[in-house]
Protein backbone atom coordinates (compact mmCIF):
# COMPACT_ATOMS: atom_id res chain seq x y z
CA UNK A 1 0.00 0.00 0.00
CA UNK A 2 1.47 3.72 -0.79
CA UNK A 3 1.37 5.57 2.00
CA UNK A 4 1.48 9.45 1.76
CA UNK A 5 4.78 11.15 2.81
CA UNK A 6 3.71 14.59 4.72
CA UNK A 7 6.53 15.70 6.30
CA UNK A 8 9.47 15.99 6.98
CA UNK A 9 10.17 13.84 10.87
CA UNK A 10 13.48 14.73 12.56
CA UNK A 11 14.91 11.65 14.81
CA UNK A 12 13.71 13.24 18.08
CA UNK A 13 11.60 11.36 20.96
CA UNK A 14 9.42 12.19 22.90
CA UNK A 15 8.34 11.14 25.99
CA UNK A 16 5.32 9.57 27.32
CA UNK A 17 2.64 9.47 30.16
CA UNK A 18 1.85 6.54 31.67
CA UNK A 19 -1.57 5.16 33.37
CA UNK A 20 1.40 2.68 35.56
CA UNK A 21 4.53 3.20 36.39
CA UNK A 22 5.70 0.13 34.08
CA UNK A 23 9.67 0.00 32.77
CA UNK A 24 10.34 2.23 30.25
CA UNK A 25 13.56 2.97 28.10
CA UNK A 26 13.70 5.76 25.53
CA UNK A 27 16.95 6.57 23.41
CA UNK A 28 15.79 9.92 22.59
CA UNK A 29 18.45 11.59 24.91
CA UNK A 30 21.69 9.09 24.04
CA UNK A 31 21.32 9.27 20.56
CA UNK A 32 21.19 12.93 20.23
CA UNK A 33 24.39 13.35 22.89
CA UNK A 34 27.16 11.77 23.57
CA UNK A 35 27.62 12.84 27.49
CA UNK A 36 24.61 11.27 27.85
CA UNK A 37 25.24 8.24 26.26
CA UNK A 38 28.74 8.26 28.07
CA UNK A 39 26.89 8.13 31.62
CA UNK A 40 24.64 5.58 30.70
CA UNK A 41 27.31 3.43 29.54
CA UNK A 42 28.96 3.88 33.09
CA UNK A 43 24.83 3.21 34.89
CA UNK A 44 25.39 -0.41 32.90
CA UNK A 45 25.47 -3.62 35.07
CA UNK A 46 28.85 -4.63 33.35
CA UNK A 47 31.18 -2.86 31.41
CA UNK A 48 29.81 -1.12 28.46
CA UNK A 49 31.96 1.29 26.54
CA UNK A 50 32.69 2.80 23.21
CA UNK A 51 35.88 1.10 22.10
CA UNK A 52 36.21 3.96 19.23
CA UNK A 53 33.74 6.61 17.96
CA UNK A 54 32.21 4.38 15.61
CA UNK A 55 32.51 0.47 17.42
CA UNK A 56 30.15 0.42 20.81
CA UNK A 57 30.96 -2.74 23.16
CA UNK A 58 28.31 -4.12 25.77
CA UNK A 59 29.27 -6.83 28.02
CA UNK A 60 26.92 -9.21 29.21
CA UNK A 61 26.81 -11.36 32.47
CA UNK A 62 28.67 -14.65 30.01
CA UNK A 63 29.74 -12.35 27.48
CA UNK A 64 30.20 -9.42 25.07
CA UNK A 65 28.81 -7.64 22.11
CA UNK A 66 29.94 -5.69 19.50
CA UNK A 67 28.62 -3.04 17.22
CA UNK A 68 30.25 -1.26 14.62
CA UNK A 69 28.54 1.27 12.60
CA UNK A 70 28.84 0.72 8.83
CA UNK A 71 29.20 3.76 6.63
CA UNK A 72 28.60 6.45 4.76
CA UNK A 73 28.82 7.98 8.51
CA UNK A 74 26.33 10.56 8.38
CA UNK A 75 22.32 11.03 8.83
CA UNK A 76 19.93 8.67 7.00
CA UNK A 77 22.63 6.46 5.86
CA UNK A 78 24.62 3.56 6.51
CA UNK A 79 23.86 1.81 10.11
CA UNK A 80 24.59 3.62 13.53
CA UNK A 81 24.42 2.31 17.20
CA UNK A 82 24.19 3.95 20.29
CA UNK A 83 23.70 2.97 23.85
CA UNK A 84 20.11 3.93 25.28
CA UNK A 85 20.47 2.18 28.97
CA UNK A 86 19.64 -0.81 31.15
CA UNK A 87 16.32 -1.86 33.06
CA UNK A 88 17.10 -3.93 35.96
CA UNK A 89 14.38 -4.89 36.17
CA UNK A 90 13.68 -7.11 33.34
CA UNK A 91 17.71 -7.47 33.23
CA UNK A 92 18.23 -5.87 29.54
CA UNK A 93 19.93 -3.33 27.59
CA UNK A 94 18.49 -0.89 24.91
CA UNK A 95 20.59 0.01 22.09
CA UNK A 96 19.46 2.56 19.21
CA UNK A 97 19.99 1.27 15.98
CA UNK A 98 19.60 3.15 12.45
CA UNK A 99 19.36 1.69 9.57
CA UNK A 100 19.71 4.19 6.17
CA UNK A 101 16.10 6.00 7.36
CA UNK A 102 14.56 3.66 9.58
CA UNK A 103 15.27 4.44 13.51
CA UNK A 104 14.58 1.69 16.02
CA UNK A 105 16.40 -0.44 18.04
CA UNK A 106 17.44 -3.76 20.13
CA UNK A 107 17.36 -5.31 23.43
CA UNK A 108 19.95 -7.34 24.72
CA UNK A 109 19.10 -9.92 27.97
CA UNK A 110 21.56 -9.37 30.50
CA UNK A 111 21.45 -12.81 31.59
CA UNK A 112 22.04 -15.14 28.33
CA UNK A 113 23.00 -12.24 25.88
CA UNK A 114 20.42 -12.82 23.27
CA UNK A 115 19.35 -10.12 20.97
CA UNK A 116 16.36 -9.30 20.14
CA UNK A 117 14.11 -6.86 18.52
CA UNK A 118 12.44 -3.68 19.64
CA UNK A 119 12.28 0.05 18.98
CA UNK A 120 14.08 3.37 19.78
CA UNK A 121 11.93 3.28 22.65
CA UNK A 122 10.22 0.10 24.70
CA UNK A 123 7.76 0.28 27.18
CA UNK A 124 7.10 -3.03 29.12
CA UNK A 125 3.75 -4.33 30.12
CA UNK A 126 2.95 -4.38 34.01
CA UNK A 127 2.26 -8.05 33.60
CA UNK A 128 6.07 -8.48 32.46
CA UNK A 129 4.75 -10.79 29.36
CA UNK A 130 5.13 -8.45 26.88
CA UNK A 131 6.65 -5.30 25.71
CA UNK A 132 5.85 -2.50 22.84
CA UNK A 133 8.53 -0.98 20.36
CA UNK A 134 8.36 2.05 18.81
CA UNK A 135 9.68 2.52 15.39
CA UNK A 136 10.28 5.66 13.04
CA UNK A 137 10.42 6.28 9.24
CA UNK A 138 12.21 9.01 8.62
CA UNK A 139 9.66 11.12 6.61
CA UNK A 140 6.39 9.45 7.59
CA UNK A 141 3.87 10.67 9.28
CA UNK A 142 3.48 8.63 12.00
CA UNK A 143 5.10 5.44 13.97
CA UNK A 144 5.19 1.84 13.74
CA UNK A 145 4.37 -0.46 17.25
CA UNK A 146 5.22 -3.61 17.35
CA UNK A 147 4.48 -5.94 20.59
CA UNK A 148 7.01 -8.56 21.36
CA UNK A 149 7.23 -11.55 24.26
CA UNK A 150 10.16 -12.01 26.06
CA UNK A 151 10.81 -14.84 24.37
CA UNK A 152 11.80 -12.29 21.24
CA UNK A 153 8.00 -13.58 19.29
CA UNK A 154 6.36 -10.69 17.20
CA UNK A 155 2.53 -10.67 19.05
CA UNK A 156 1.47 -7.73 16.49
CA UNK A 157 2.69 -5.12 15.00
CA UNK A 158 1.34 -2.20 12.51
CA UNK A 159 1.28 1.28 11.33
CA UNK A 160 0.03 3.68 14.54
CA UNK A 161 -2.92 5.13 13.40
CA UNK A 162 -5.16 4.76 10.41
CA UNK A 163 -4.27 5.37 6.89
CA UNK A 164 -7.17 6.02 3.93
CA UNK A 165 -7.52 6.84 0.79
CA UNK A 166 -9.90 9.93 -0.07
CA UNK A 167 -12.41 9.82 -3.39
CA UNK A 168 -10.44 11.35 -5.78
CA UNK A 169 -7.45 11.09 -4.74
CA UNK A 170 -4.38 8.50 -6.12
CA UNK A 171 -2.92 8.22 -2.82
CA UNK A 172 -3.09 7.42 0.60
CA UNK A 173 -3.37 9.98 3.85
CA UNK A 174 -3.17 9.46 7.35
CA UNK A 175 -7.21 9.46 8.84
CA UNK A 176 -5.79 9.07 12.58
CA UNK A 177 -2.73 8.96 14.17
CA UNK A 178 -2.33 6.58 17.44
CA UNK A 179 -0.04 9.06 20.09
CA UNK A 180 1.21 8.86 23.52
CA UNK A 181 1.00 4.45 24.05
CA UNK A 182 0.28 3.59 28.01
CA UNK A 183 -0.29 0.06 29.47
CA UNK A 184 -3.39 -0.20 32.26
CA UNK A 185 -3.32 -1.90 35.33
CA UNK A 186 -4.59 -5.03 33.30
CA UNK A 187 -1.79 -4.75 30.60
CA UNK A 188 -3.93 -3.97 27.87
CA UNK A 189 -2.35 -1.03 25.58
CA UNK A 190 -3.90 2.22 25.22
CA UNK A 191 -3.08 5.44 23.35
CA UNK A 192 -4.99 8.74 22.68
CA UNK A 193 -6.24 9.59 19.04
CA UNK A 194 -5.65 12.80 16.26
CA UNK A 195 -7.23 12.90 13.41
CA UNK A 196 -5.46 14.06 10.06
CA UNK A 197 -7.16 17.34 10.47
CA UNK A 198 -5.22 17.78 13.82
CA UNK A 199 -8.17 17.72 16.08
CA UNK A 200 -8.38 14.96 19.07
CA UNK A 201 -10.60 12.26 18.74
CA UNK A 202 -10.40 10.26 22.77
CA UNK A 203 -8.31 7.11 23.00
CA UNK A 204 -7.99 3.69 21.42
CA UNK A 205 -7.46 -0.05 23.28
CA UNK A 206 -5.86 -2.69 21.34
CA UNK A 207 -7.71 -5.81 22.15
CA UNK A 208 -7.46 -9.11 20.84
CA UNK A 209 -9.99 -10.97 18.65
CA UNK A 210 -10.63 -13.69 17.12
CA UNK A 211 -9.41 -12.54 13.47
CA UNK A 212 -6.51 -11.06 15.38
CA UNK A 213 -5.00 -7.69 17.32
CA UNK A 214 -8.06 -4.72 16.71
CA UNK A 215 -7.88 -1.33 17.98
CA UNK A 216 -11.00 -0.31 19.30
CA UNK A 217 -13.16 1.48 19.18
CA UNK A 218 -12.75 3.21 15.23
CA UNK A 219 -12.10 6.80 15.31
CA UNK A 220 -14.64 9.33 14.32
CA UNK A 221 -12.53 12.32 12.61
């Protein structure tokens, strides 16, 4: 499906409310400075460290891990990493990753030192089961979720919001966005809703069915 383009997204974060207190990690701050990265490199459980500007090493309770960025060395190319912290919690690290436009990210367990996928932000569910990542196309409107088990299985995952295509038009536009994700006490994930026309349209609860994931209910915009 062709989905518009409508402007122009810079790699910044924001962050988020949440109806819990649940384990979140964000590498809005890291990626965009190096001091900040630097500290929570030194915050890591063991020894994480950037061997050289461009090769970032993260050791691991049996082992270590290396990435190297791969070049052209410069915005919306190539691959970069960068260190985005560690929840104790659930015993894992959060590393940035870019890939030519895309901007999202990995988490590796502390405990074994598997990899696997996630976002340039994750926010954990308060039953521990499950976590969301957050991804971003440089250039689209909008993010991608995806919700993940521990056991690194893809639960769902889609576009965050609602894409249509007008009468009369040859392309596709964004109907709703999905903004601001939260989990509830009962681990069910929630965001709030704008429409295209910027207005605010309540909130949304993705709920599984028996066809699969649904966000409910539709948005009136």
């Amino acid at each position: 499906m062709k989905t518009l383009i409508v402007i122009f997204i810079p790699f910044v974060f924001l962050s988020t409310s949440a109806l819990v207190d649940g384990p979140k990690l964000s590498c809005s701050e890291a990626w965009q400075s190096v001091d900040v990265e630097a500290k929570l490199l030194k915050l890591a459980p063991n020894t994480a460290k950037r061997l050289s500007k461009h090769v970032l090493e993260v050791k691991f309770a049996t082992g270590i891990k290396r990435f190297e960025d791969k070049p052209p060395y410069e915005d919306l190319s190539g691959t970069r990493w960068a260190y985005c912290g560690y929840d104790a919690e659930h015993k894992f690290h959060l590393i940035a990753k870019s890939v030519e436009s895309l901007f999202t990210g990995i988490i590796i367990l502390e405990e074994t030192g598997k990899i696997l996928d996630a976002g340039h932000t994750v926010l954990v569910s308060p039953d521990k089961s499950k976590y969301l990542a957050v991804e971003q196309e440089d250039g689209l409107d909008g993010e991608n979720w995806k919700l993940f088990d521990f056991s690194g299985k893809k639960i769902w995952g889609g576009y965050a919001g609602i894409i249509r295509r007008y009468p009369g038009n040859d392309f596709d536009s964004v109907y709703a966005q999905y903004e601001n994700p939260v989990w509830d006490q009962e681990s069910n994930l929630k965001a709030d809703v704008t429409c295209g026309s910027g207005n605010t349209a309540g909130g949304v609860v993705l709920k599984l069915k028996n066809k699969g994931w649904e966000w409910e209910p539709i948005p009136s915009c």
